[in-house]
C-alpha atoms as a PDB file:
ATOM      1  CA  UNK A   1      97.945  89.163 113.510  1.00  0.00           C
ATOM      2  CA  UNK A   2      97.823  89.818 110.011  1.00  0.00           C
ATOM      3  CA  UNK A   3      98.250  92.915 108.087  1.00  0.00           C
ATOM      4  CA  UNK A   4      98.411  93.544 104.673  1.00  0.00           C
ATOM      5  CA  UNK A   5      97.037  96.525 102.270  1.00  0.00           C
ATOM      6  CA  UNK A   6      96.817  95.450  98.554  1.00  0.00           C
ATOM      7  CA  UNK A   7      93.603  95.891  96.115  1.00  0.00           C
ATOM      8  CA  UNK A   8      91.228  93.414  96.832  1.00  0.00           C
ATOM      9  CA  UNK A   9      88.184  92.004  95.085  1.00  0.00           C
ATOM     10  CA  UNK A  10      85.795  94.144  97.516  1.00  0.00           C
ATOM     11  CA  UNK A  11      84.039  90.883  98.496  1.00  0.00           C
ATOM     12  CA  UNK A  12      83.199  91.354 102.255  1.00  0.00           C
ATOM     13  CA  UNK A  13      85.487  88.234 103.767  1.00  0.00           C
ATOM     14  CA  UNK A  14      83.872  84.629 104.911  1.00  0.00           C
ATOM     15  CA  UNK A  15      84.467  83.927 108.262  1.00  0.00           C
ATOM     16  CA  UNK A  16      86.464  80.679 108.226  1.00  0.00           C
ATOM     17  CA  UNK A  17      87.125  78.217 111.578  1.00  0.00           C
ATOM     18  CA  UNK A  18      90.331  76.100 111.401  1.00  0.00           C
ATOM     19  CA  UNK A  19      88.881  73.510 110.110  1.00  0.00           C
ATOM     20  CA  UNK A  20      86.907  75.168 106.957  1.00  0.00           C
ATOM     21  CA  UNK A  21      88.642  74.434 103.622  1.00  0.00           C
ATOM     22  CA  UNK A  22      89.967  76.948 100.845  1.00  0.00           C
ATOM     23  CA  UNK A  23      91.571  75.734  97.521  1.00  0.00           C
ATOM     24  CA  UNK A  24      95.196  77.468  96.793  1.00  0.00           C
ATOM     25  CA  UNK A  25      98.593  76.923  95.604  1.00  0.00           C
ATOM     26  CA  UNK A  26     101.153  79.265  94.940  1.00  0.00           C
ATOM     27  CA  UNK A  27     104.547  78.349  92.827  1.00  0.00           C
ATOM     28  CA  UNK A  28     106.658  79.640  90.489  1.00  0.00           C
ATOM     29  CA  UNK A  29     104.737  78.456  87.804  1.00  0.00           C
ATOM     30  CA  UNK A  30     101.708  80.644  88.574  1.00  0.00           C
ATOM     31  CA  UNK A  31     102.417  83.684  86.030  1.00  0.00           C
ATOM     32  CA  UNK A  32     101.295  85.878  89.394  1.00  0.00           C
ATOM     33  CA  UNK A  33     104.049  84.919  91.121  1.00  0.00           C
ATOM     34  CA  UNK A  34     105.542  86.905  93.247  1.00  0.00           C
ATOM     35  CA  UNK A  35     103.532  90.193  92.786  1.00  0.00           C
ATOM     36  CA  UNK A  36     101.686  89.664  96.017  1.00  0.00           C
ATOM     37  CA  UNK A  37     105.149  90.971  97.336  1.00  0.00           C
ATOM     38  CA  UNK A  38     104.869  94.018  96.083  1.00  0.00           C
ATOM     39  CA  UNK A  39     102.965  97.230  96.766  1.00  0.00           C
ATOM     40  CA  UNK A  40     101.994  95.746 100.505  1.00  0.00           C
ATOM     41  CA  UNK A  41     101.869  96.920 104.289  1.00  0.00           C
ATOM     42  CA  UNK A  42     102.973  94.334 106.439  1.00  0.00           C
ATOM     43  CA  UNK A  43     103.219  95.098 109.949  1.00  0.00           C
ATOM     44  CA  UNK A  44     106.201  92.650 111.252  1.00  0.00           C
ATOM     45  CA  UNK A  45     105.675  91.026 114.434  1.00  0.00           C
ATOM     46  CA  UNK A  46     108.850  90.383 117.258  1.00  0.00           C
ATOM     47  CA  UNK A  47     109.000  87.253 116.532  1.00  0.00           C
ATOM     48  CA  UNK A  48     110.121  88.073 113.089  1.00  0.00           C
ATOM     49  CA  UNK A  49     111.987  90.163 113.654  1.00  0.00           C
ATOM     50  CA  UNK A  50     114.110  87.821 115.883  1.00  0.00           C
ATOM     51  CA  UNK A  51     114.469  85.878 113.223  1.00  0.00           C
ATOM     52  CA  UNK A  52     114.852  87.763 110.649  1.00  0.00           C
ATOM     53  CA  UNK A  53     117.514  89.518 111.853  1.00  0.00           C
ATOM     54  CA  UNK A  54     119.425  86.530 112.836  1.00  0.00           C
ATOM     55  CA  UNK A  55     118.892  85.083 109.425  1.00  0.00           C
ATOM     56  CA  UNK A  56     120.604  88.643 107.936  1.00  0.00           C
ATOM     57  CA  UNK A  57     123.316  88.501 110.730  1.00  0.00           C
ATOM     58  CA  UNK A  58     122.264  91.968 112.229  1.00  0.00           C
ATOM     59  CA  UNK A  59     121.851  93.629 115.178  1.00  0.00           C
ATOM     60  CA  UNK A  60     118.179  94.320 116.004  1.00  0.00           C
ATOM     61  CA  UNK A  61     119.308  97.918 115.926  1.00  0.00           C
ATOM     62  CA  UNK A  62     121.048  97.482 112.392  1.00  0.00           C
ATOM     63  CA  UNK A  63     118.171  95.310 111.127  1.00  0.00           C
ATOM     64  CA  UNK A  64     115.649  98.018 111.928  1.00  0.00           C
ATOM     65  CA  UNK A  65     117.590 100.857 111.109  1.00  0.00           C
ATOM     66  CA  UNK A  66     117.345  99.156 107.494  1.00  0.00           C
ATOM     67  CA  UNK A  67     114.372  97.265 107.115  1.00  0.00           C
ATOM     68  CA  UNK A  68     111.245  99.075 108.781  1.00  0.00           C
ATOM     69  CA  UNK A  69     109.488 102.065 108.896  1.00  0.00           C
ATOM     70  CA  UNK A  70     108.178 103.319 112.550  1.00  0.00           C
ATOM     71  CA  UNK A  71     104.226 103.204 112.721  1.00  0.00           C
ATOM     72  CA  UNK A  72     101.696 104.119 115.394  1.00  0.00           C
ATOM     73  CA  UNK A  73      99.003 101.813 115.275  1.00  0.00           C
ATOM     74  CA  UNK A  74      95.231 103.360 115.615  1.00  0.00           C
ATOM     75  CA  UNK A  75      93.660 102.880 118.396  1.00  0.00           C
ATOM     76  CA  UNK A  76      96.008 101.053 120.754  1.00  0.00           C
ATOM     77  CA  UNK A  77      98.185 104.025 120.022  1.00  0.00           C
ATOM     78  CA  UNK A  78     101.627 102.157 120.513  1.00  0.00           C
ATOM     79  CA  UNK A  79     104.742 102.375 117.950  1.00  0.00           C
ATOM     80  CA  UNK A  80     104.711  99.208 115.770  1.00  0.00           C
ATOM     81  CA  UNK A  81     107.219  98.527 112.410  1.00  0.00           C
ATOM     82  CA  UNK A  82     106.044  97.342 109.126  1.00  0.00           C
ATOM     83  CA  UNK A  83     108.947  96.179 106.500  1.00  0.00           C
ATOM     84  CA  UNK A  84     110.162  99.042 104.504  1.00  0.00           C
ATOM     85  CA  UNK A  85     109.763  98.639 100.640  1.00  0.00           C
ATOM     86  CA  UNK A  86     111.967  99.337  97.609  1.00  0.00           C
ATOM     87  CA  UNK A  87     111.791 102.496  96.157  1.00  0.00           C
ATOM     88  CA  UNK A  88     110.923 100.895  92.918  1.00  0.00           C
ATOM     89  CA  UNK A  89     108.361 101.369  90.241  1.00  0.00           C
ATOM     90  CA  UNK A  90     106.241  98.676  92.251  1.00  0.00           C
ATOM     91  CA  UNK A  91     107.198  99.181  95.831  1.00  0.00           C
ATOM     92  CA  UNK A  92     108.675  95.374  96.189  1.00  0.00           C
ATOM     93  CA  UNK A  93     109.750  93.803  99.058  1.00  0.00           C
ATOM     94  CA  UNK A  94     113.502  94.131  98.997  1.00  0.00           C
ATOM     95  CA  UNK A  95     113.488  90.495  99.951  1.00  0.00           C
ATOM     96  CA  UNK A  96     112.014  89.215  96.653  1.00  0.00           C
ATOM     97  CA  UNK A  97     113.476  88.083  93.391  1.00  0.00           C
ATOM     98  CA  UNK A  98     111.393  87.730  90.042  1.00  0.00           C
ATOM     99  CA  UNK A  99     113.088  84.429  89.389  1.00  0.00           C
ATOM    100  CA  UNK A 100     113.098  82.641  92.330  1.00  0.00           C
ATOM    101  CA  UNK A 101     110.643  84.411  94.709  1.00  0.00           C
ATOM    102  CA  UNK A 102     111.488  85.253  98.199  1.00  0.00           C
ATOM    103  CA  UNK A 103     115.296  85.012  99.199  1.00  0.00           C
ATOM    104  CA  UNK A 104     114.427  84.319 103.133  1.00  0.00           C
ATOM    105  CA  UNK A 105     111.767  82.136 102.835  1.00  0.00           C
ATOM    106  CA  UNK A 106     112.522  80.205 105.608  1.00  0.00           C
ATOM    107  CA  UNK A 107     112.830  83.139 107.968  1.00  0.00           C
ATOM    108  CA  UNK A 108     109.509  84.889 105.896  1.00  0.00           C
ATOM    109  CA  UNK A 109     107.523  87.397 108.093  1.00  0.00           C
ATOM    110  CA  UNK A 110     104.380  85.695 109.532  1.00  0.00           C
ATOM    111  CA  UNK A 111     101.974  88.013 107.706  1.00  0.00           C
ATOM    112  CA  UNK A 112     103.972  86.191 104.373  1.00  0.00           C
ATOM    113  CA  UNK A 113     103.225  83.024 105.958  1.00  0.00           C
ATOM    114  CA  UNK A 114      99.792  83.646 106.746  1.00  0.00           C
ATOM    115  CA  UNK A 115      99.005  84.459 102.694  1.00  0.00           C
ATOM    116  CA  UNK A 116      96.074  84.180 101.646  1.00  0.00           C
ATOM    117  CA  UNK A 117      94.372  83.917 104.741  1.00  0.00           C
ATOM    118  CA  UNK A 118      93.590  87.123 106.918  1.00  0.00           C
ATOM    119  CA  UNK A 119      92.974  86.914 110.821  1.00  0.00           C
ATOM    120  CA  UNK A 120      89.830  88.581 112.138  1.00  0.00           C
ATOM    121  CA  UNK A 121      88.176  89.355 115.335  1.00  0.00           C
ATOM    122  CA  UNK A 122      91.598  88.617 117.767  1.00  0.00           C
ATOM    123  CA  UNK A 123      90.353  89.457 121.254  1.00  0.00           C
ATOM    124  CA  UNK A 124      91.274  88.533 124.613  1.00  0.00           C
ATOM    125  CA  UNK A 125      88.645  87.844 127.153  1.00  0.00           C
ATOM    126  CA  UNK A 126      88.972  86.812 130.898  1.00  0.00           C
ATOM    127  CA  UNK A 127      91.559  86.497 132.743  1.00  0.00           C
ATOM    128  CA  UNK A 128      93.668  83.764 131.455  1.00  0.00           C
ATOM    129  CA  UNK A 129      93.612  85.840 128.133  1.00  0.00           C
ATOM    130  CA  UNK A 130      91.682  83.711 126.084  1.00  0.00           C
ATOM    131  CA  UNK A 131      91.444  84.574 122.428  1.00  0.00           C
ATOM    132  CA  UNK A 132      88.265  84.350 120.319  1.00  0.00           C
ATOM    133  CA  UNK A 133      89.481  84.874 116.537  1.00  0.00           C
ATOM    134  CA  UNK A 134      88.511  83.478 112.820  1.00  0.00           C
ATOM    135  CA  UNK A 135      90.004  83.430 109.709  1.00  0.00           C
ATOM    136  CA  UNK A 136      89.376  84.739 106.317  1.00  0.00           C
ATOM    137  CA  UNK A 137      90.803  84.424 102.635  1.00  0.00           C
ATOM    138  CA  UNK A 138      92.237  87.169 100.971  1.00  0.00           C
ATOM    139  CA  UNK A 139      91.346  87.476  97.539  1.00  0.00           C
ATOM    140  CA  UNK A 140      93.196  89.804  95.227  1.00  0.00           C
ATOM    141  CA  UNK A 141      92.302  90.680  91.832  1.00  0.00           C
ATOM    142  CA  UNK A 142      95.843  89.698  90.576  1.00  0.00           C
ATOM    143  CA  UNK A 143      95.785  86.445  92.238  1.00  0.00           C
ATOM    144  CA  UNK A 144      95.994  82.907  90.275  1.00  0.00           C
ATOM    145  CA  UNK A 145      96.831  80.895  93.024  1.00  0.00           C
ATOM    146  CA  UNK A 146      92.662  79.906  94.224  1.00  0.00           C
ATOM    147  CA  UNK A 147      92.571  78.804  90.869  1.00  0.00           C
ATOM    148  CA  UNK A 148      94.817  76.020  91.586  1.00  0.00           C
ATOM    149  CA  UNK A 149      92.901  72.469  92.635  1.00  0.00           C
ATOM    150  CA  UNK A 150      95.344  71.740  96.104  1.00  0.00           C
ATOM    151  CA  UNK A 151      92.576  71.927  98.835  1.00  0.00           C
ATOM    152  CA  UNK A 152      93.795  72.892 102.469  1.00  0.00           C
ATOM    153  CA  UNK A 153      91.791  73.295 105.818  1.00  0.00           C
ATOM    154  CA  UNK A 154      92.859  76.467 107.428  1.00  0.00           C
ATOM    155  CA  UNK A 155      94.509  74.263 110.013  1.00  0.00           C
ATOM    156  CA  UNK A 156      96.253  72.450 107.661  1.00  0.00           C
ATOM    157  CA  UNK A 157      97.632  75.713 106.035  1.00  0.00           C
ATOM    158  CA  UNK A 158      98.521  76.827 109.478  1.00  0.00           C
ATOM    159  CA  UNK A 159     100.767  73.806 110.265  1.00  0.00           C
ATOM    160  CA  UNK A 160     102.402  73.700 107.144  1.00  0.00           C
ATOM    161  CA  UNK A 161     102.875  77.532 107.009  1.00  0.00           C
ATOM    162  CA  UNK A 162     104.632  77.338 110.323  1.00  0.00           C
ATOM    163  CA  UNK A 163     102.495  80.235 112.006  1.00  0.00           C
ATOM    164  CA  UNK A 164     101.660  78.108 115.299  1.00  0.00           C
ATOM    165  CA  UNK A 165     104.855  78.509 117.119  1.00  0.00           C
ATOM    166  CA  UNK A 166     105.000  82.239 115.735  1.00  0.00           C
ATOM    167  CA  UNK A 167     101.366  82.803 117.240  1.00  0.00           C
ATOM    168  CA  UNK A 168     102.509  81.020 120.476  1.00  0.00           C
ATOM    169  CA  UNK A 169     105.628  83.264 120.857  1.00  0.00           C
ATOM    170  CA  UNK A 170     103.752  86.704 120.014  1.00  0.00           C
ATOM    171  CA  UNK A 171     100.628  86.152 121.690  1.00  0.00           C
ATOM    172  CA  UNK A 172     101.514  88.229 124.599  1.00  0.00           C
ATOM    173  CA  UNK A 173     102.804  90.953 121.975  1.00  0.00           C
ATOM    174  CA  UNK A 174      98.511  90.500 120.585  1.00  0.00           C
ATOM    175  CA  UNK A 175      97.699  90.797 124.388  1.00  0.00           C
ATOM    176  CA  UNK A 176      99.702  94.116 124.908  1.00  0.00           C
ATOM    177  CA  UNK A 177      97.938  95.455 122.048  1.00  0.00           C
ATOM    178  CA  UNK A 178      94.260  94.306 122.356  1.00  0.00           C
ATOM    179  CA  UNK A 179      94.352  95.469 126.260  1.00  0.00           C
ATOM    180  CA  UNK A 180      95.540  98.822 124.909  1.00  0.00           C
ATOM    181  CA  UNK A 181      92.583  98.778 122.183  1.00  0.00           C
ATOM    182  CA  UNK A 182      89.692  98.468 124.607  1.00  0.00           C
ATOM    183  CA  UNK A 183      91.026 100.880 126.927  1.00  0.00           C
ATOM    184  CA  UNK A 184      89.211 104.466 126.873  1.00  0.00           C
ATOM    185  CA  UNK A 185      91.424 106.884 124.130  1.00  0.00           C
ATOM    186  CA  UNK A 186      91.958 109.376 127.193  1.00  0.00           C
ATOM    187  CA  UNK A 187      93.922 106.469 129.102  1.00  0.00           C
ATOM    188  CA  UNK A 188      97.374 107.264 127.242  1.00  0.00           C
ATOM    189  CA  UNK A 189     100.512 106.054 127.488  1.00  0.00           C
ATOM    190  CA  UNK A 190     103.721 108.153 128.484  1.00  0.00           C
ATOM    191  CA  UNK A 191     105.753 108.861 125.750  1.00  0.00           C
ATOM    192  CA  UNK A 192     108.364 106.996 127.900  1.00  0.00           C
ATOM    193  CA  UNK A 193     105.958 104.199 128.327  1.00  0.00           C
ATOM    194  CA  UNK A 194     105.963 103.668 124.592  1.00  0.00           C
ATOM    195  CA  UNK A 195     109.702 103.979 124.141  1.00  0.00           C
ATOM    196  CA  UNK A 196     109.910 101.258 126.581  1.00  0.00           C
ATOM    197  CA  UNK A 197     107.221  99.055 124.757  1.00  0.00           C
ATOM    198  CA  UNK A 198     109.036  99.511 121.243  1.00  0.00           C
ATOM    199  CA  UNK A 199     112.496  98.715 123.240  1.00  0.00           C
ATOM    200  CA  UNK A 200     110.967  95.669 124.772  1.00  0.00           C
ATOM    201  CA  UNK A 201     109.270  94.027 121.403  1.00  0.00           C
ATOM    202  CA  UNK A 202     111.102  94.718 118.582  1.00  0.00           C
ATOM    203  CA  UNK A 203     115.262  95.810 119.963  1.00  0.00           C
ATOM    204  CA  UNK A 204     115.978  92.834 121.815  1.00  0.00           C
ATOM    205  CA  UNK A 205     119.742  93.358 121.921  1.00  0.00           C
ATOM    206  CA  UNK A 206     119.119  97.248 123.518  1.00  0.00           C
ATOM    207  CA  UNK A 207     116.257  95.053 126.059  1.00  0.00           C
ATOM    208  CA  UNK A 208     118.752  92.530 126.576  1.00  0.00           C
ATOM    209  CA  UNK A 209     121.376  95.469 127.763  1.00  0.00           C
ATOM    210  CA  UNK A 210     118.609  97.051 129.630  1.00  0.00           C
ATOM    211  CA  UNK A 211     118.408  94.163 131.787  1.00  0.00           C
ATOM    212  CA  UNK A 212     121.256  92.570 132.338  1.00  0.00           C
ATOM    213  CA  UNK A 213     123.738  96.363 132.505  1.00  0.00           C
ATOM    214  CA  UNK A 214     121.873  98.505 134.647  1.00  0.00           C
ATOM    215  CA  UNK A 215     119.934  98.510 137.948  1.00  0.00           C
ATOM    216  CA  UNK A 216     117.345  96.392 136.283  1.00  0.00           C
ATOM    217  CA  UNK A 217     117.883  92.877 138.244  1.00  0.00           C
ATOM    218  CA  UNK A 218     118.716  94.623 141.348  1.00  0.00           C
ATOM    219  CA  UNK A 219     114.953  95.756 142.241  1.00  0.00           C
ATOM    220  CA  UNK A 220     113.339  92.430 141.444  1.00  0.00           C
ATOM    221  CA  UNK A 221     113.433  89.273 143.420  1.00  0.00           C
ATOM    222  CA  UNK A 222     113.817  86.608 140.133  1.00  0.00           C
ATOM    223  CA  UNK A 223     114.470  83.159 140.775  1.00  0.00           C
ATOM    224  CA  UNK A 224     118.150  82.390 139.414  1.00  0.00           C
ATOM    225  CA  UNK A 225     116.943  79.707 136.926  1.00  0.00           C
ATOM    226  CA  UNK A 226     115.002  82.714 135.430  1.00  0.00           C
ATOM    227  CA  UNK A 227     117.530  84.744 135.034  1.00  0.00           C
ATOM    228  CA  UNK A 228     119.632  82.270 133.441  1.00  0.00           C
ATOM    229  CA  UNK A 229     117.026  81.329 131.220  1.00  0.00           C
ATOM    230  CA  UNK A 230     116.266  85.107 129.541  1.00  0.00           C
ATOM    231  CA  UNK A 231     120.082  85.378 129.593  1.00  0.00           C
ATOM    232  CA  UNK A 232     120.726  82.770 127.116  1.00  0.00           C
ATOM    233  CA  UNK A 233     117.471  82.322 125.053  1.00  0.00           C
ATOM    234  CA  UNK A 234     116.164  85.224 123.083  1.00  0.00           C
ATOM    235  CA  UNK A 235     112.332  83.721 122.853  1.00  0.00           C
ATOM    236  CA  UNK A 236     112.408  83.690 126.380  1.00  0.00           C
ATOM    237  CA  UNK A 237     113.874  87.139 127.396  1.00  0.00           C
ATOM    238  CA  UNK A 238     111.504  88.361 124.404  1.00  0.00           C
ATOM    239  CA  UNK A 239     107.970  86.791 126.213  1.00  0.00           C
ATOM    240  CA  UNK A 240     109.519  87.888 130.005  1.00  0.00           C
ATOM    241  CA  UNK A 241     109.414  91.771 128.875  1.00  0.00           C
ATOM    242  CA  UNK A 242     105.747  90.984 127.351  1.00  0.00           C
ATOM    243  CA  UNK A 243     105.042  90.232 130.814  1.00  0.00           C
ATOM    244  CA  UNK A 244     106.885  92.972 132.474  1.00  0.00           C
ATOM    245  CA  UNK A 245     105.081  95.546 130.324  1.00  0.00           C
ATOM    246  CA  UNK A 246     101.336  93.476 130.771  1.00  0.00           C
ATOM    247  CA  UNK A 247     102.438  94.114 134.926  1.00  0.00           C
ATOM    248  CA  UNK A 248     103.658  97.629 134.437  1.00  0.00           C
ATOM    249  CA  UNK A 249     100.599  99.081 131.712  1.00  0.00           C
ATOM    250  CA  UNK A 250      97.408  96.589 133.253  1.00  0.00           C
ATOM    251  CA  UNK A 251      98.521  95.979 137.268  1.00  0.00           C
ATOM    252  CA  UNK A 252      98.797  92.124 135.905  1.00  0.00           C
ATOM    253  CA  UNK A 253     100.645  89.465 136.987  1.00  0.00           C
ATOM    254  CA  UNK A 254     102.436  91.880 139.046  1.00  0.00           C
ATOM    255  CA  UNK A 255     103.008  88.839 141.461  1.00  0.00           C
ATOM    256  CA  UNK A 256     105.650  87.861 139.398  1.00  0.00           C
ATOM    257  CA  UNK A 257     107.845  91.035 139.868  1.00  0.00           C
ATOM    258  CA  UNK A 258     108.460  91.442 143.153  1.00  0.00           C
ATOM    259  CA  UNK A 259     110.285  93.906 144.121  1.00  0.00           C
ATOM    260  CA  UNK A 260     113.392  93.240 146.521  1.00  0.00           C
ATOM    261  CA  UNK A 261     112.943  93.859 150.158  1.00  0.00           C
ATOM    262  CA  UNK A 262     115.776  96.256 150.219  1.00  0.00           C
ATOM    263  CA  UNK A 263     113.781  98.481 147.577  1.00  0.00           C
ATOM    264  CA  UNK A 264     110.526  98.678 149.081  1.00  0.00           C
ATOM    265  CA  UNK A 265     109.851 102.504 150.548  1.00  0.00           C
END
């Protein structure tokens, strides 16, 4: 999922597969460079935030505390973060430099990575979830970088971007959301419901407490090597609560969160 609010061309968007082409090349000898990271909206996913925060050597508490701004997206009507800006003259990311661009490029949000393509349509259909999406460019006024002569498919861009295993790794985060969406608006969530969805996707050290420090493991019936595995790998504890919510909000794939003998009433 991509979001990003900037002034665009007003060209209605081209519906691109992954294997369409688009020419475009951005470097620091494009005199734009850099001002597509400033004055944006970019909604950051839990995947980045994993890794961003691990790149800053923060908490996930700490790293939101100082880097995003609480958001309720419309229509799913569940809390989301997008980065917070600079209080500058031109609103920059507080992760770019003039000079020498963006200062955690390898650990960029995916929306960054995405640039300049736009994803459109993300839906999930049946029951294995299945997503029917297409891509589009986004072309801003202040943008040089289509007038450079590198050609890409949007597969190609995709790849070298790095946004695959992001996708992979958030795609129940898309499912959560896109369930939500085509729910009726008078189906609403607790207030506690979407506490426990914000814990869950974007405070993985407070979900990672939740879990392992309170009566959390003592109601379910998990197969040790499960445990073991959310215990020591992030990206795994982060996709098991993406299921845990999906069983909790949509009644699915409640099979896999059974509840212990000793609990059942």
């Amino acid at each position: 999922m991509t979001d990003t609010t900037q002034k665009t061309s007003g060209i209605p968007p081209e519906q691109l597969s992954l294997q369409s082409k688009f020419r475009f090349n951005c470097h620091k000898g494009v005199k734009c460079f850099t001002d597509c990271c400033r004055g944006i909206d970019i909604m950051l996913t839990p995947y980045d935030i994993l890794t961003m925060r691990k790149k800053l050597d923060l908490t996930s508490e700490e790293f939101l505390a100082v880097f995003t701004d609480p958001q309720i997206l419309e229509k799913a009507d569940l809390p989301v973060v997008t980065l917070k800006l600079l209080d500058d003259e031109r609103k920059s990311c507080p992760f770019v430099e003039d000079k020498d661009g963006c200062v955690i490029y390898e650990d960029r949000p995916t929306t960054c990575r995405y640039y300049p393509l736009g994803v459109g349509s993300l839906s999930y259909s049946g029951e294995k979830g299945e997503k029917d999406e297409f891509f589009f460019t986004v072309k801003e006024d202040h943008c040089m970088g289509f007038d450079e002569n590198k050609e890409w498919t949007v597969a190609d861009w995709r790849a070298d971007q790095g946004v695959d295993l992001r996708d992979k790794v958030n795609d129940g985060w898309m499912e959560l959301i896109v369930r939500k969406k085509s729910l009726p608006l008078s189906m609403k969530l607790t207030e506690e419901s979407k506490k426990m969805f914000f814990m869950v996707c974007y405070n993985i050290d407070k979900f990672r407490n939740f879990v392992f420090n309170s009566t959390f493991l003592e109601r379910y019936d998990f197969p040790k090597e499960k445990i073991e595995e959310i215990k020591k790998d992030d990206i795994s504890l982060l996709q098991f609560g993406f299921e845990w919510l999906k069983a909790g909000f949509f009644q699915t794939g409640r099979e896999n969160f059974k509840v212990k003998e000793k609990n059942k009433q």
